[in-house]
PDB file of N, CA and C in Angstrom:
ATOM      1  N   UNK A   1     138.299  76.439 130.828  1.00  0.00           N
ATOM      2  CA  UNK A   1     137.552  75.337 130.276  1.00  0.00           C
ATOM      3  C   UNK A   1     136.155  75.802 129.855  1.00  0.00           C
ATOM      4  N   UNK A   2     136.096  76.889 129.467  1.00  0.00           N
ATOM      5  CA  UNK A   2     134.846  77.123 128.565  1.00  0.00           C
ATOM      6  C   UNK A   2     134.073  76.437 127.366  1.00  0.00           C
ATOM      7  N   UNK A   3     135.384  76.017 126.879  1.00  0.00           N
ATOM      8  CA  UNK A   3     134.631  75.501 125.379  1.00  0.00           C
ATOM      9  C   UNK A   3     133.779  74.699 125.094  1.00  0.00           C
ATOM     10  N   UNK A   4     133.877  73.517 126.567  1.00  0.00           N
ATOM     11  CA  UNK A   4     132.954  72.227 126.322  1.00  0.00           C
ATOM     12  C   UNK A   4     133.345  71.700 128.064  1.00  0.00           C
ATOM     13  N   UNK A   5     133.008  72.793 128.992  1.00  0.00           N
ATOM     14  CA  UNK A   5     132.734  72.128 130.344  1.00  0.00           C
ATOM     15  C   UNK A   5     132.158  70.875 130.580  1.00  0.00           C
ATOM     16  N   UNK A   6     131.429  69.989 130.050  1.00  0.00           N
ATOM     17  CA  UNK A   6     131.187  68.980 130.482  1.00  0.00           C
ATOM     18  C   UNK A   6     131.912  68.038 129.511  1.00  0.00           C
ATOM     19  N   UNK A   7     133.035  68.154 129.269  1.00  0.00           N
ATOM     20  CA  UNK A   7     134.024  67.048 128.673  1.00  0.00           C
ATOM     21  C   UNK A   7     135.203  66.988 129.723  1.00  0.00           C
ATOM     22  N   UNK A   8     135.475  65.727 129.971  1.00  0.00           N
ATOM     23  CA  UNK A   8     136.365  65.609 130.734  1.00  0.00           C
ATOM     24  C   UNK A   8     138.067  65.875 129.884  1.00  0.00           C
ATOM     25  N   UNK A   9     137.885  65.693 128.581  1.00  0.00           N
ATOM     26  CA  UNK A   9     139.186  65.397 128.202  1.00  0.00           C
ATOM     27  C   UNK A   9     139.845  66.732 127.874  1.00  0.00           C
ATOM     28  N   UNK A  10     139.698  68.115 128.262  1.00  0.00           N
ATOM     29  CA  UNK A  10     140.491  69.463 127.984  1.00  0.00           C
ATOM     30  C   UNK A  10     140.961  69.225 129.907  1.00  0.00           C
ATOM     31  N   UNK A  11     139.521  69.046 131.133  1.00  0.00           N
ATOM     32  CA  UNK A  11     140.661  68.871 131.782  1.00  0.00           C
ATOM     33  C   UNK A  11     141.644  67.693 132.309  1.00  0.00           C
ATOM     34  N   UNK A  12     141.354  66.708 131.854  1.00  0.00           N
ATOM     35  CA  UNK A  12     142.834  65.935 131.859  1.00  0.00           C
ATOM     36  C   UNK A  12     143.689  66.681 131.236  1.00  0.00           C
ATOM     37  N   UNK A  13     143.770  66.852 129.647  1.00  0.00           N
ATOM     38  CA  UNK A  13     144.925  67.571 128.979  1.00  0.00           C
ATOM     39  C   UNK A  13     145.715  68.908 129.705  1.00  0.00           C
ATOM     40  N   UNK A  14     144.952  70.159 130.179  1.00  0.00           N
ATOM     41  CA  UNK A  14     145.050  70.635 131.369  1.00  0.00           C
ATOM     42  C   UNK A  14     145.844  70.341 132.484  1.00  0.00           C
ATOM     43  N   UNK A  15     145.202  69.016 133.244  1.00  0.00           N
ATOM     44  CA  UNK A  15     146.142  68.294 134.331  1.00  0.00           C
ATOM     45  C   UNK A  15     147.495  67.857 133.807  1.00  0.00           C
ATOM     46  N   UNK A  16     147.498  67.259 132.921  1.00  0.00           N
ATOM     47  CA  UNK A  16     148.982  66.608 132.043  1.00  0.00           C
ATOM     48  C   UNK A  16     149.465  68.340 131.969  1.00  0.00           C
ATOM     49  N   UNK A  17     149.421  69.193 131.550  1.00  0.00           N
ATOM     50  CA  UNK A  17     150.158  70.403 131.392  1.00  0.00           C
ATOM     51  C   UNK A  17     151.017  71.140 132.936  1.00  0.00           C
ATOM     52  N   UNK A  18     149.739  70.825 133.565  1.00  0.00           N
ATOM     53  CA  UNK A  18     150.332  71.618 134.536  1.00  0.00           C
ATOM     54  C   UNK A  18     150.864  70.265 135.586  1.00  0.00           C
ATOM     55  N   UNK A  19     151.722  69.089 135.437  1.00  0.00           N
ATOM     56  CA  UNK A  19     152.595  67.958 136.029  1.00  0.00           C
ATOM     57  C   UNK A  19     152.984  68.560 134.947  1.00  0.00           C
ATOM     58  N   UNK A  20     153.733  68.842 134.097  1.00  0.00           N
ATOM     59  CA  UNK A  20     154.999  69.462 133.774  1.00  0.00           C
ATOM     60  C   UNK A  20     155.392  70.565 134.024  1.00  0.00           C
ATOM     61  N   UNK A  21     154.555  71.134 134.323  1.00  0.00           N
ATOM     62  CA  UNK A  21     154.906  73.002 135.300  1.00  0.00           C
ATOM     63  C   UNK A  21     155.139  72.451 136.544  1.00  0.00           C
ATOM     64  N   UNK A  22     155.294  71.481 137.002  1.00  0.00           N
ATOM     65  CA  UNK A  22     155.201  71.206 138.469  1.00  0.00           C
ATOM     66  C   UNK A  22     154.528  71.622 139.611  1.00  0.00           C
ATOM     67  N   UNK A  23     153.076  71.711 138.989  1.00  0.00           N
ATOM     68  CA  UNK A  23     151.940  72.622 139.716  1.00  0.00           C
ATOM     69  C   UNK A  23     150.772  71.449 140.131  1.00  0.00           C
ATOM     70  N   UNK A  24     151.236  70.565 140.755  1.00  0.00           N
ATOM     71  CA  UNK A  24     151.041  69.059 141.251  1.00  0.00           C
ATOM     72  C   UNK A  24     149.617  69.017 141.793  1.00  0.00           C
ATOM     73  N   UNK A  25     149.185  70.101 142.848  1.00  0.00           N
ATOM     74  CA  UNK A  25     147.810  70.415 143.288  1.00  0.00           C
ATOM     75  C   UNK A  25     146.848  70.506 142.131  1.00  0.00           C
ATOM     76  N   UNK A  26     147.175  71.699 141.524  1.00  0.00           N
ATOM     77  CA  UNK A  26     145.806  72.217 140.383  1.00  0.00           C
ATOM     78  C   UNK A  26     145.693  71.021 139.720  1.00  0.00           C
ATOM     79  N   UNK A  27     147.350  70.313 139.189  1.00  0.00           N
ATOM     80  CA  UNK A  27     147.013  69.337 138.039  1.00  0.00           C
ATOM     81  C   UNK A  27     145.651  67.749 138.745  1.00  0.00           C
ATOM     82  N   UNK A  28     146.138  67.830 140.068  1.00  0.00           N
ATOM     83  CA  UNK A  28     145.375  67.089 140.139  1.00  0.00           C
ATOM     84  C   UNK A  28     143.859  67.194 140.911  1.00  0.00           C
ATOM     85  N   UNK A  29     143.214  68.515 141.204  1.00  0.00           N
ATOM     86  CA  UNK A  29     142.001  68.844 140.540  1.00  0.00           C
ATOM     87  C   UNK A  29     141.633  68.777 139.608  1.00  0.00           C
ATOM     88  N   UNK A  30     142.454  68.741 138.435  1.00  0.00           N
ATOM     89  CA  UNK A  30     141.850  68.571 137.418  1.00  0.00           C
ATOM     90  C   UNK A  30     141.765  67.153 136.601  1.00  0.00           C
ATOM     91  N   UNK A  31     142.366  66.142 137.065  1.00  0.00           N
ATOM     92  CA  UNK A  31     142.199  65.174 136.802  1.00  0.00           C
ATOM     93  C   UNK A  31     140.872  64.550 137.874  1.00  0.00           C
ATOM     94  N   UNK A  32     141.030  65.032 139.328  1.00  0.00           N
ATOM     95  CA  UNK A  32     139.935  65.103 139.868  1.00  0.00           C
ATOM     96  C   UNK A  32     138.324  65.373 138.807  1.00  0.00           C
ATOM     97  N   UNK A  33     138.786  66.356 138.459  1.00  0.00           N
ATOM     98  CA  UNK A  33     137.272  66.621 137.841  1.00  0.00           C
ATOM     99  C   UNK A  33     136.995  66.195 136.663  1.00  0.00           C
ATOM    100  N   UNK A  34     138.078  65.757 135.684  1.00  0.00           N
ATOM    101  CA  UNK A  34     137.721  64.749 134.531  1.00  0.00           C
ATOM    102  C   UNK A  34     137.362  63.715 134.800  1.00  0.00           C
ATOM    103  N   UNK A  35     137.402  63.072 136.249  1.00  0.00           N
ATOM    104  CA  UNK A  35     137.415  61.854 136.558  1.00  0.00           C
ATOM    105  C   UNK A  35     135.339  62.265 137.046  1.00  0.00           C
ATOM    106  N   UNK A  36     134.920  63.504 137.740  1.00  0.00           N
ATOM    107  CA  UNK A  36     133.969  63.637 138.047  1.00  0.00           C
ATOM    108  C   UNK A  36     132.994  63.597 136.634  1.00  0.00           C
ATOM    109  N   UNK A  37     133.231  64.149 135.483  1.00  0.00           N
ATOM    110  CA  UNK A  37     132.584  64.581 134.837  1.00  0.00           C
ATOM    111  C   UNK A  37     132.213  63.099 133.846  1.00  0.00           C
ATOM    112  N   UNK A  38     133.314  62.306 133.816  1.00  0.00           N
ATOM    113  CA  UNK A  38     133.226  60.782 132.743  1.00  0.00           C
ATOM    114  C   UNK A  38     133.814  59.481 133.678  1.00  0.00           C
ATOM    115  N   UNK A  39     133.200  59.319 134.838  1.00  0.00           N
ATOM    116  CA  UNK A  39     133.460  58.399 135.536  1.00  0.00           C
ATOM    117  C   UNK A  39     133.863  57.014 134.714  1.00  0.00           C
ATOM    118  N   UNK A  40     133.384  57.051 134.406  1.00  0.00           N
ATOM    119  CA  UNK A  40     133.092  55.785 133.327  1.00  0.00           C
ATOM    120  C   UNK A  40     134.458  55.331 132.194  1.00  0.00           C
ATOM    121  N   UNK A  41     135.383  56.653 132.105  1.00  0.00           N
ATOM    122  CA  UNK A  41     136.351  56.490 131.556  1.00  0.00           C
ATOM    123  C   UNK A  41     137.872  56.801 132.398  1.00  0.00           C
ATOM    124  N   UNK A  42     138.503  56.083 131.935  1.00  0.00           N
ATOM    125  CA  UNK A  42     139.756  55.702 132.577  1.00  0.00           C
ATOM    126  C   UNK A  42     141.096  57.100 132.502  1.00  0.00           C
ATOM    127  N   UNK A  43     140.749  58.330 131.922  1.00  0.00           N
ATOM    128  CA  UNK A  43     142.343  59.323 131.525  1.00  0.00           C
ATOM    129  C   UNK A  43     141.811  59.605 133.095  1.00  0.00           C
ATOM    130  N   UNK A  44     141.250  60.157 133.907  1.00  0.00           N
ATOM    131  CA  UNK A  44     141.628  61.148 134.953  1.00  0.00           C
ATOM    132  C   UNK A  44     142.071  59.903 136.028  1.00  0.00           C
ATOM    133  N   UNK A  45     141.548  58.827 136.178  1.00  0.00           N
ATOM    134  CA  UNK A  45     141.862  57.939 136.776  1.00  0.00           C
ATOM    135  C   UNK A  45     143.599  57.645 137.041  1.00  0.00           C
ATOM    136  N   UNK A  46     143.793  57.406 135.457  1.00  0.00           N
ATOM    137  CA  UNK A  46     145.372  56.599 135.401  1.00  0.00           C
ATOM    138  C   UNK A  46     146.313  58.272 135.804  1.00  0.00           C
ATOM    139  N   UNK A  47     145.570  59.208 134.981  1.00  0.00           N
ATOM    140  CA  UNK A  47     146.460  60.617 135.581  1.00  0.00           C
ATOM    141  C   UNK A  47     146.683  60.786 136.458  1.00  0.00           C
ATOM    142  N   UNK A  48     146.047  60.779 137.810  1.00  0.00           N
ATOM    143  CA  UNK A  48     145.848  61.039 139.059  1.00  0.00           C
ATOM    144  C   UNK A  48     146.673  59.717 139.541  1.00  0.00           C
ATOM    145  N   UNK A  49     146.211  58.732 139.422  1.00  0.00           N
ATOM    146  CA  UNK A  49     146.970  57.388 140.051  1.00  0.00           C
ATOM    147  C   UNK A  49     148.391  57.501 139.509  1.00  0.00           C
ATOM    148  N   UNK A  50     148.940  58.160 138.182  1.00  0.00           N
ATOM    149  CA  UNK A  50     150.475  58.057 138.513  1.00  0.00           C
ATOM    150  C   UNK A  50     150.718  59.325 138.952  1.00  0.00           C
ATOM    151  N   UNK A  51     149.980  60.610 138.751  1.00  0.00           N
ATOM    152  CA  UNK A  51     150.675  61.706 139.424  1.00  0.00           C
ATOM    153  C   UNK A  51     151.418  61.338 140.648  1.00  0.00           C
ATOM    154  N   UNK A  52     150.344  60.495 141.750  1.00  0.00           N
ATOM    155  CA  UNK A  52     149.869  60.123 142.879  1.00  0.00           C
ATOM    156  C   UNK A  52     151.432  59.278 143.020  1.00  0.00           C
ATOM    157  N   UNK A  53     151.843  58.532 142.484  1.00  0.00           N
ATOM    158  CA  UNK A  53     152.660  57.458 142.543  1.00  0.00           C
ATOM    159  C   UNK A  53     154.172  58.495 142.229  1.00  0.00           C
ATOM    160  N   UNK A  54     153.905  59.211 141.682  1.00  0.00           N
ATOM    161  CA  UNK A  54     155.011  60.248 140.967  1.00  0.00           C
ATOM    162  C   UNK A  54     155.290  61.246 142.675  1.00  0.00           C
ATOM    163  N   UNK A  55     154.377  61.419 143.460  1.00  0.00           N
ATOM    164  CA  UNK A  55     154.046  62.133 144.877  1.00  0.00           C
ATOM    165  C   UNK A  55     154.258  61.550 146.076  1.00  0.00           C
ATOM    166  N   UNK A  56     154.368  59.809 145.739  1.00  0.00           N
ATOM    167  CA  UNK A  56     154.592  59.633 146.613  1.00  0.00           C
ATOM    168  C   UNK A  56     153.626  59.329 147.563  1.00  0.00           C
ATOM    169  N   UNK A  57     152.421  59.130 147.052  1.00  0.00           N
ATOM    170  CA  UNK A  57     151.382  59.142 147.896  1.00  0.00           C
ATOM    171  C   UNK A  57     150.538  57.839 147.823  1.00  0.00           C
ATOM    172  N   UNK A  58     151.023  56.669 148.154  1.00  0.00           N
ATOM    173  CA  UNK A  58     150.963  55.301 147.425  1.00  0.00           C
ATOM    174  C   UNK A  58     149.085  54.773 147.826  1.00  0.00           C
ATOM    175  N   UNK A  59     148.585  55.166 149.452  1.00  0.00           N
ATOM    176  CA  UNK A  59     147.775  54.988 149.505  1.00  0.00           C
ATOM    177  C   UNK A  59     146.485  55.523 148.359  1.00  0.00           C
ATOM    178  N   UNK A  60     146.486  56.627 147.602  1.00  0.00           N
ATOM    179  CA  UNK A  60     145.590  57.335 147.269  1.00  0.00           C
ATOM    180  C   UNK A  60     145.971  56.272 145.619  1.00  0.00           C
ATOM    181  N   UNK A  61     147.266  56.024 145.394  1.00  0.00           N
ATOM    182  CA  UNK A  61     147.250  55.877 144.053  1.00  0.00           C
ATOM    183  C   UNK A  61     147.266  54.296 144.182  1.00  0.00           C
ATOM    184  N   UNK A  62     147.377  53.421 144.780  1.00  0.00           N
ATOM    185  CA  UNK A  62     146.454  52.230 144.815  1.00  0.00           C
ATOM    186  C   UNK A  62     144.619  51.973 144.256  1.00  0.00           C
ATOM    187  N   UNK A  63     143.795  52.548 144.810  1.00  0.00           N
ATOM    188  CA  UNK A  63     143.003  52.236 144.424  1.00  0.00           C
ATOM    189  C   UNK A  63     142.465  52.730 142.698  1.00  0.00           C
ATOM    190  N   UNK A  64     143.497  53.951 142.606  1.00  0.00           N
ATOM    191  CA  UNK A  64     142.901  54.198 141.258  1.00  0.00           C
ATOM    192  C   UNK A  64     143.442  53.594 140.298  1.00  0.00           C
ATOM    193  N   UNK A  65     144.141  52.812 140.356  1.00  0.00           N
ATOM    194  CA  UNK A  65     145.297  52.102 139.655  1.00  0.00           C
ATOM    195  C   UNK A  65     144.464  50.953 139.511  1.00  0.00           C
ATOM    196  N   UNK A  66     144.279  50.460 140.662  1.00  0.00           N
ATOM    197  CA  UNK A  66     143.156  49.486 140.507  1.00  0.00           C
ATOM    198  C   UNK A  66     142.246  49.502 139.856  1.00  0.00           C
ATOM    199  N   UNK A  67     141.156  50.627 139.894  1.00  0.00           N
ATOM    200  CA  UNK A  67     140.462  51.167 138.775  1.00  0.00           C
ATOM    201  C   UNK A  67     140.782  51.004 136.863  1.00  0.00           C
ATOM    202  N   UNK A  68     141.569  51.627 136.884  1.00  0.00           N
ATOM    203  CA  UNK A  68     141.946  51.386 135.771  1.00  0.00           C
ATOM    204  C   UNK A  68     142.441  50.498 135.059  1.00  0.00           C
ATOM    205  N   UNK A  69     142.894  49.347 136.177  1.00  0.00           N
ATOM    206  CA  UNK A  69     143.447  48.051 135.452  1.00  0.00           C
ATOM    207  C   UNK A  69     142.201  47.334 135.561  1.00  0.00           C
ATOM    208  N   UNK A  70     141.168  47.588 136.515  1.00  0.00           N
ATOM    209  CA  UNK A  70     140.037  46.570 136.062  1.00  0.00           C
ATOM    210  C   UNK A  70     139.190  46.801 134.820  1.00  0.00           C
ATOM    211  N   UNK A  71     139.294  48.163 134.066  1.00  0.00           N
ATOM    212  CA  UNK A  71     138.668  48.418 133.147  1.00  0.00           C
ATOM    213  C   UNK A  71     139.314  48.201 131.661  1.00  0.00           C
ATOM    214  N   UNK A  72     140.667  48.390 132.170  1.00  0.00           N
ATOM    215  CA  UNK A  72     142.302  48.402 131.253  1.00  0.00           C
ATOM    216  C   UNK A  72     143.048  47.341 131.370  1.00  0.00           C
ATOM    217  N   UNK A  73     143.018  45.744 131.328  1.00  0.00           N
ATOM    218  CA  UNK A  73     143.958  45.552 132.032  1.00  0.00           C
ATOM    219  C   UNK A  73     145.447  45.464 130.947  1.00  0.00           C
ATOM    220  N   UNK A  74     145.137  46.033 129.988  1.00  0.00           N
ATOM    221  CA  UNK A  74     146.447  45.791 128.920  1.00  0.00           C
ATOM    222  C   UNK A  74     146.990  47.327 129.156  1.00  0.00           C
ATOM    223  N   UNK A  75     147.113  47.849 130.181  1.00  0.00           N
ATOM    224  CA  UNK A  75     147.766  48.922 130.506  1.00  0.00           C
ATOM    225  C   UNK A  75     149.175  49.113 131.148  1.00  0.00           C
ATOM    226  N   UNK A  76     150.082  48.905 130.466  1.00  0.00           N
ATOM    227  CA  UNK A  76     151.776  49.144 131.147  1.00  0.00           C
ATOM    228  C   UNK A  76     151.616  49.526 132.319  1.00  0.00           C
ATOM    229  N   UNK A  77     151.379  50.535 131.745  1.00  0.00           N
ATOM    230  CA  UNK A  77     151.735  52.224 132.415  1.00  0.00           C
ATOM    231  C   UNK A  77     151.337  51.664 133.988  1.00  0.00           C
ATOM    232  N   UNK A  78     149.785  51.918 134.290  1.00  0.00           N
ATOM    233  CA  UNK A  78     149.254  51.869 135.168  1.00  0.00           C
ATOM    234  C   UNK A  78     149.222  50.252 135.727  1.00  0.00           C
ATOM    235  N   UNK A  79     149.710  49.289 134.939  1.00  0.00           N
ATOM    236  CA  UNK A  79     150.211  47.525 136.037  1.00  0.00           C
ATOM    237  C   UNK A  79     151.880  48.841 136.841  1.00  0.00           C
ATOM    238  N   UNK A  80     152.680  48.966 136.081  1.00  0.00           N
ATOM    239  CA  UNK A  80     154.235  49.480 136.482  1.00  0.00           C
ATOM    240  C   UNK A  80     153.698  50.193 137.901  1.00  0.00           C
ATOM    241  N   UNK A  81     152.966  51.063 137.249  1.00  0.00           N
ATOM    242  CA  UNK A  81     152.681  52.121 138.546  1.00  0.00           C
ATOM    243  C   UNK A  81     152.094  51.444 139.896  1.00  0.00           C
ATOM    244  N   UNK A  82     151.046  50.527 139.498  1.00  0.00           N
ATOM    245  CA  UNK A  82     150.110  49.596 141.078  1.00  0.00           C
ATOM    246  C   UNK A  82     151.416  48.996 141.193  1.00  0.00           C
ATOM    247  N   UNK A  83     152.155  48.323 140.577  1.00  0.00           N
ATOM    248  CA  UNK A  83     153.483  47.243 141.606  1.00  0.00           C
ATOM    249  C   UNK A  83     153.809  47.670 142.092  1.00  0.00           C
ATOM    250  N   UNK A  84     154.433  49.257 141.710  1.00  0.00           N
ATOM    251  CA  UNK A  84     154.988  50.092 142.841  1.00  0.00           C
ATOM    252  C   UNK A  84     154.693  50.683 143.616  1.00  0.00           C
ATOM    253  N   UNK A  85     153.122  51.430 143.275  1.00  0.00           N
ATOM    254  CA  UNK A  85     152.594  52.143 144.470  1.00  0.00           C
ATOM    255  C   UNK A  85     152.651  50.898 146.053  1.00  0.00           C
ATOM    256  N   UNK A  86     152.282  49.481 145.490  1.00  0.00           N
ATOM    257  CA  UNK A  86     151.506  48.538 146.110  1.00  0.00           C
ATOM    258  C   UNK A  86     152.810  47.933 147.040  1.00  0.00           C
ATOM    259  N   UNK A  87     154.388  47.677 146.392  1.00  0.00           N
ATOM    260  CA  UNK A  87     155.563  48.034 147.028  1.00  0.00           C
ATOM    261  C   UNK A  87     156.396  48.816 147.772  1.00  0.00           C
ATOM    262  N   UNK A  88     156.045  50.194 147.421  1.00  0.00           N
ATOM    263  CA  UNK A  88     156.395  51.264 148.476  1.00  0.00           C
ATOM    264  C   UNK A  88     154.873  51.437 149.608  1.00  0.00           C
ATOM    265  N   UNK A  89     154.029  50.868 149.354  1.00  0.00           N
ATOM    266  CA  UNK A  89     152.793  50.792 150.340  1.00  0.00           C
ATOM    267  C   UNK A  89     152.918  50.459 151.603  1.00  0.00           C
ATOM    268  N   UNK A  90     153.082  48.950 151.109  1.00  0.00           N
ATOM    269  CA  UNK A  90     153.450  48.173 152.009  1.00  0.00           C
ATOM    270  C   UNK A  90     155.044  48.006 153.034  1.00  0.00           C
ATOM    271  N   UNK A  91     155.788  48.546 152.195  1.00  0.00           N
ATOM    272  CA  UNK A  91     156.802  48.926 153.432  1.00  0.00           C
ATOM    273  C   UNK A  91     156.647  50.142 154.394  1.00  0.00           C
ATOM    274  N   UNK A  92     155.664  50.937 153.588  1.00  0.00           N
ATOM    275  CA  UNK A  92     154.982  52.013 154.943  1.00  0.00           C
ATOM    276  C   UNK A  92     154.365  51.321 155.882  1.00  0.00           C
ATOM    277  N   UNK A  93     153.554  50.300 155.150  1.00  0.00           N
ATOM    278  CA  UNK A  93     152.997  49.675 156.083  1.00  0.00           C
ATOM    279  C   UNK A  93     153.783  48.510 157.535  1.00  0.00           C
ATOM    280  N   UNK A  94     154.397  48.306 156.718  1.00  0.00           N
ATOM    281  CA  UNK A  94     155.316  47.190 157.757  1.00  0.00           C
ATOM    282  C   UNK A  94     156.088  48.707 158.549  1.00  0.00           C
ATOM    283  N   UNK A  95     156.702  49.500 158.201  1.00  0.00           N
ATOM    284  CA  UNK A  95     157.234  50.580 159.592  1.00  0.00           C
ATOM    285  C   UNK A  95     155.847  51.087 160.263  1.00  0.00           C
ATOM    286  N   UNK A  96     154.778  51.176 159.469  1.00  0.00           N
ATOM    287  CA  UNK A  96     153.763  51.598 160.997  1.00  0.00           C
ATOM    288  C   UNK A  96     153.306  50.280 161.715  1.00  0.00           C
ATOM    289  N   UNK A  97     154.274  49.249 161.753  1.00  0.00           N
ATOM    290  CA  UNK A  97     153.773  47.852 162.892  1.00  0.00           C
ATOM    291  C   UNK A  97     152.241  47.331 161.875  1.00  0.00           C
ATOM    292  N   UNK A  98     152.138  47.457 161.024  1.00  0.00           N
ATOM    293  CA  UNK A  98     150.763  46.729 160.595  1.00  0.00           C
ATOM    294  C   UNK A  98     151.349  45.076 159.557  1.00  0.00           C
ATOM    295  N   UNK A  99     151.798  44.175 159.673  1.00  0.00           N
ATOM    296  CA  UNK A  99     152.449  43.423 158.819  1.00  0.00           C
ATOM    297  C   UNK A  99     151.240  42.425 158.261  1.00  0.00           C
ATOM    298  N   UNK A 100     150.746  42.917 158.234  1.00  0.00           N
ATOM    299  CA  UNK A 100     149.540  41.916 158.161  1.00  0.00           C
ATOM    300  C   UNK A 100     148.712  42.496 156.725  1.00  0.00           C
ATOM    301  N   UNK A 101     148.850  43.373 157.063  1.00  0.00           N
ATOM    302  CA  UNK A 101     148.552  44.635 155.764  1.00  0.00           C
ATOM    303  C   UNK A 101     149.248  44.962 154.751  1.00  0.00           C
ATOM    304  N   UNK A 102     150.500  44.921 154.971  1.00  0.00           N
ATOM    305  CA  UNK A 102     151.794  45.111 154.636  1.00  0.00           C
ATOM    306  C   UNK A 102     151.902  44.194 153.579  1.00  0.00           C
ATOM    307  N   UNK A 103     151.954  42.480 154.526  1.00  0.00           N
ATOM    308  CA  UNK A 103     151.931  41.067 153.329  1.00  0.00           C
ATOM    309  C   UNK A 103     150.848  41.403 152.390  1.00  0.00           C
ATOM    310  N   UNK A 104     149.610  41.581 152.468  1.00  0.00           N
ATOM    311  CA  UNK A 104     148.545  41.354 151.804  1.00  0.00           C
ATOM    312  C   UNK A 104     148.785  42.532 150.186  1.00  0.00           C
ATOM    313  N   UNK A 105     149.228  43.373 150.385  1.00  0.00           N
ATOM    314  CA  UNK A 105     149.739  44.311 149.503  1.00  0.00           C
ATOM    315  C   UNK A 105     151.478  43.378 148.737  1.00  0.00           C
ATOM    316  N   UNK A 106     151.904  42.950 149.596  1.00  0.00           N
ATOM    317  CA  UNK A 106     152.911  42.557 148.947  1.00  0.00           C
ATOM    318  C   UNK A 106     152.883  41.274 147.867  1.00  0.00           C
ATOM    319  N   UNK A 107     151.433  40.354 148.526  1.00  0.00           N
ATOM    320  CA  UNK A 107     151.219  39.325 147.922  1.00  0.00           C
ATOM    321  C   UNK A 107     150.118  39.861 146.285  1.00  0.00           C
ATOM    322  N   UNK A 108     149.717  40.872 146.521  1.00  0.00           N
ATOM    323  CA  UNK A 108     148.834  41.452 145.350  1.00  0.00           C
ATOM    324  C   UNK A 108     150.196  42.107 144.260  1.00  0.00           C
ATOM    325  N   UNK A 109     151.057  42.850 144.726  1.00  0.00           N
ATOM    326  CA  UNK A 109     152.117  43.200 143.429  1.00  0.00           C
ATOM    327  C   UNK A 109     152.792  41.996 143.428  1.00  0.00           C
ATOM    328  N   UNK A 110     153.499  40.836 144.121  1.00  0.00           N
ATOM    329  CA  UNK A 110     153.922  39.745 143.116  1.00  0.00           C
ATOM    330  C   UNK A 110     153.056  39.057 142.505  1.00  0.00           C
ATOM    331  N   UNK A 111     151.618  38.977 142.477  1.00  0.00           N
ATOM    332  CA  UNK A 111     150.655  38.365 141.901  1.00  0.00           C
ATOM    333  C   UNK A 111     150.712  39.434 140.624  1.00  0.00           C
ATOM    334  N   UNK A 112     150.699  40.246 140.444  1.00  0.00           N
ATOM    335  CA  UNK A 112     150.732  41.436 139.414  1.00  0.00           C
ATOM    336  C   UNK A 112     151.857  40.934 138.123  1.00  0.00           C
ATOM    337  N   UNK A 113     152.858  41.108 139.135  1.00  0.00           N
ATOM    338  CA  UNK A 113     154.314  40.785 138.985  1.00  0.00           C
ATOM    339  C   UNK A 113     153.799  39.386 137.471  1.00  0.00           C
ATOM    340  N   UNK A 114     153.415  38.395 138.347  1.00  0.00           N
ATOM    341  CA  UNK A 114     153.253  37.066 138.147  1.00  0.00           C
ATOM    342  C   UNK A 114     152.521  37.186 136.794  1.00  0.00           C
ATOM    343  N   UNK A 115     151.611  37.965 136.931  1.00  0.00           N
ATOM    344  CA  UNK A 115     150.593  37.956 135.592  1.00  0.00           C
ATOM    345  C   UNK A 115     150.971  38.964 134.449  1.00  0.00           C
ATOM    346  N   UNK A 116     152.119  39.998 134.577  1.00  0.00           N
ATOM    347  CA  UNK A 116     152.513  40.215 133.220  1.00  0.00           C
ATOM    348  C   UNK A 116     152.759  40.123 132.455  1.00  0.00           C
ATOM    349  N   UNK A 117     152.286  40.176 131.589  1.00  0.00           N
ATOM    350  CA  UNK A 117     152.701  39.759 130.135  1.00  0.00           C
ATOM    351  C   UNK A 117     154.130  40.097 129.491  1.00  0.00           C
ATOM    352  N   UNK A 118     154.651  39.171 128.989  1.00  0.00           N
ATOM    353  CA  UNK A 118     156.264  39.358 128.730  1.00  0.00           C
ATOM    354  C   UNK A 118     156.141  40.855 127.441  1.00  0.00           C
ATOM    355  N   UNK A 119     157.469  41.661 127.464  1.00  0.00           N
ATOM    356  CA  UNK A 119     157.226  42.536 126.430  1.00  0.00           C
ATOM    357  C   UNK A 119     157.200  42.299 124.952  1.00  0.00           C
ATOM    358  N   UNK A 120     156.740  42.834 124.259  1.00  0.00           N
ATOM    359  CA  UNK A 120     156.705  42.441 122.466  1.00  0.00           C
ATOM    360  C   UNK A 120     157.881  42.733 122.112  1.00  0.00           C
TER     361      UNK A 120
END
């Protein structure tokens, strides 16, 4: 990333390259650091939040999902991805005995659910 280090968008493009090498760590340093360099904009965000969701890792890709739909909210991609991160969440949550936590996640993706917009 020489050419223009303080642009975030070579390393997102970067991160998107290497989630198809299946090199899941680096890619998401580097959405990490597009996300450091242009906070303010939404690619390292939604990258990372579906890598994240793609990993399996529902806690981490909740909030960025969130992120991006509060800035995005006409975003497929990233509503598809929070229902599900926010669905497989919460049944982690209900097997670690927390149900309380569990509902509150479950009542935010059918509210999600609720507010999509039908497809074109």
């Amino acid at each position: 990333m020489t050419a223009r280090p303080e642009s975030a968008g070579p390393h997102n493009n970067l991160g998107s390259v290497l989630v198809r090498r299946g090199r899941f760590d680096e890619a998401a340093a580097q959405f990490r650091e597009a996300m450091r360099l242009a906070p303010d904009r939404i690619g390292g965000a939604l990258n990372l939040g579906l890598l994240s969701v793609m990993q399996g890792k529902y806690a981490e890709a909740i909030p960025l999902l969130r992120h991006v739909l509060a800035q995005r909210p006409d975003r497929p991609d990233a509503r598809a991805a929070l229902e599900r991160a926010l669905v497989k969440r919460a049944g982690e949550l209900r097997r670690e005995g927390r149900p309380g936590e569990a509902d509150s996640l479950a009542g935010e993706s059918e509210a999600l659910l609720r507010d999509t917009p039908p497809p074109r």
